[in-house]
C-alpha atoms as a PDB file:
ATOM      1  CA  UNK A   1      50.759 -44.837  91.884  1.00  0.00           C
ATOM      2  CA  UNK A   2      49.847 -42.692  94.738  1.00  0.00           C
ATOM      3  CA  UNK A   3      47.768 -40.100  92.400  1.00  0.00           C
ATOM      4  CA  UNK A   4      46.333 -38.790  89.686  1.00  0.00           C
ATOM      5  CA  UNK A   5      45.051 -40.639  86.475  1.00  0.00           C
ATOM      6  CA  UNK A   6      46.746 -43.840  87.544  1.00  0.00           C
ATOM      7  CA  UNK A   7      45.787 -44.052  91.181  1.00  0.00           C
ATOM      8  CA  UNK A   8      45.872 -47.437  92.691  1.00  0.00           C
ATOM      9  CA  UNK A   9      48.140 -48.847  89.708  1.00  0.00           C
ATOM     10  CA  UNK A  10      51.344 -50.504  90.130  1.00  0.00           C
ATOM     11  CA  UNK A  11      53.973 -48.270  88.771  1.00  0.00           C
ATOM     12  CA  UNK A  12      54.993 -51.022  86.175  1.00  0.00           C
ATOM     13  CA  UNK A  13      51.188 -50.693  85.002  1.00  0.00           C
ATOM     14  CA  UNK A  14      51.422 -47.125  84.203  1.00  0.00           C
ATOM     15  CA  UNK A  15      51.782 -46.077  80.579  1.00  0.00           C
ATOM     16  CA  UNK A  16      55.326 -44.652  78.877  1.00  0.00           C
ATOM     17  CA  UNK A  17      53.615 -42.196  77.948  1.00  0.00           C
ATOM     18  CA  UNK A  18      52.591 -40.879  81.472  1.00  0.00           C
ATOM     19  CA  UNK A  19      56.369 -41.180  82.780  1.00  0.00           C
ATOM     20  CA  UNK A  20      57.593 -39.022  79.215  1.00  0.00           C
ATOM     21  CA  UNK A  21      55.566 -36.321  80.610  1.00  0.00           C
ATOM     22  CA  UNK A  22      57.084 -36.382  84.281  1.00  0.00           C
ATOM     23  CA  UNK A  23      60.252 -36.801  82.321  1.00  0.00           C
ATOM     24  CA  UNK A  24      59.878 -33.150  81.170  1.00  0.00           C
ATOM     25  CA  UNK A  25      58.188 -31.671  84.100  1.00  0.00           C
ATOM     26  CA  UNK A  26      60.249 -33.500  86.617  1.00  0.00           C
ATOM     27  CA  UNK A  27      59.607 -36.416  88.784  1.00  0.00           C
ATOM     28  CA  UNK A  28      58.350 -36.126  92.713  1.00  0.00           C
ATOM     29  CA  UNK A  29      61.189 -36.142  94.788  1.00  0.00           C
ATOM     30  CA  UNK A  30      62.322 -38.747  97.299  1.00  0.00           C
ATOM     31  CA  UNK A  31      61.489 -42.436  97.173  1.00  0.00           C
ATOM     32  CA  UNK A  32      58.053 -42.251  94.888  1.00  0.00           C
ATOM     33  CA  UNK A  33      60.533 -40.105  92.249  1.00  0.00           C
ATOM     34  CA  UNK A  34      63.428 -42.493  92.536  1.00  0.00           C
ATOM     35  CA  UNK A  35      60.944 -45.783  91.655  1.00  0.00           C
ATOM     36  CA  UNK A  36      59.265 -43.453  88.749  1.00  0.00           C
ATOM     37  CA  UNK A  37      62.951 -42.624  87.490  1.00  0.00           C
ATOM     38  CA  UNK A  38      63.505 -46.815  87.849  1.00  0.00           C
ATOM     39  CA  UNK A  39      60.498 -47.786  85.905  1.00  0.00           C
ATOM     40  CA  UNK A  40      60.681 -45.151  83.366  1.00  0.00           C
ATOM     41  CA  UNK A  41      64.356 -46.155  82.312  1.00  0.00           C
ATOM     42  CA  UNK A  42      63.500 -50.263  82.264  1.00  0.00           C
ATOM     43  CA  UNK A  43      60.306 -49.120  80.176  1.00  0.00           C
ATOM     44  CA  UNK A  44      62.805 -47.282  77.737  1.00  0.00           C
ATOM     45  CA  UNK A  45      65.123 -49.676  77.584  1.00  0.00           C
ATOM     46  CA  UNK A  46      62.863 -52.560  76.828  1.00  0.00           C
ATOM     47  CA  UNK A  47      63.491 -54.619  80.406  1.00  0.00           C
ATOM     48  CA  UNK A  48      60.114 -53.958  81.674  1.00  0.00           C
ATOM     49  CA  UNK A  49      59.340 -57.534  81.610  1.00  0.00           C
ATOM     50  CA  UNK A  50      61.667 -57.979  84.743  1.00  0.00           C
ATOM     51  CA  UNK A  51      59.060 -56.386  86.592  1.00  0.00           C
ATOM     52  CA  UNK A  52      56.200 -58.671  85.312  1.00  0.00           C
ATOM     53  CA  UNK A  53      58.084 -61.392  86.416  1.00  0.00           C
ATOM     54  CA  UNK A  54      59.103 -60.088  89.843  1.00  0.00           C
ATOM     55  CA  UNK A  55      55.145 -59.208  90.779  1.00  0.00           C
ATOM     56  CA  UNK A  56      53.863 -62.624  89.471  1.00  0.00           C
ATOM     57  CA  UNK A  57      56.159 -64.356  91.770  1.00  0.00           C
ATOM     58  CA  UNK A  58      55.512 -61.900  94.572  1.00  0.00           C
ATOM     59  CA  UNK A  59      51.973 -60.426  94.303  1.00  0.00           C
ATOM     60  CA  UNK A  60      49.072 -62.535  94.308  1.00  0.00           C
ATOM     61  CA  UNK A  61      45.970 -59.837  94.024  1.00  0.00           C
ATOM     62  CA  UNK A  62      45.450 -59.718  90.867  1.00  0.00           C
ATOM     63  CA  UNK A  63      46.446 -61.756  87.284  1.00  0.00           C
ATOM     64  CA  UNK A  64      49.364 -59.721  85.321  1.00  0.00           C
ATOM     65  CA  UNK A  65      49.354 -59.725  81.605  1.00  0.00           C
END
């Protein structure tokens, strides 16, 4: 996340409750709003754990939980 309360996070990282809000106010547009849109739906649709398993195969900074 580019900004705000969740700088430096990884989109998957960022609480449901954060993308709910952008839901209603709108999400950014271009790429950055497209990814949001992407996360929020797995998130609501319970396949969020796809993403878990894509970064610890892929990203090696940090331990994801």
């Amino acid at each position: 996340m580019p900004f705000g309360a969740h700088k430096g996070k990884f989109l998957s990282e960022v609480p449901e409750s954060y993308y709910i809000w952008f839901r209603r106010q709108g999400f950014p547009t271009g790429k950055l709003g497209n990814y949001m849109q992407t996360v929020f739906d797995m998130k609501v649709n319970g396949i969020e754990g796809m993403l878990r398993e894509i970064r610890r195969n892929t990203v090696n900074d940090r331990p994801v939980f």
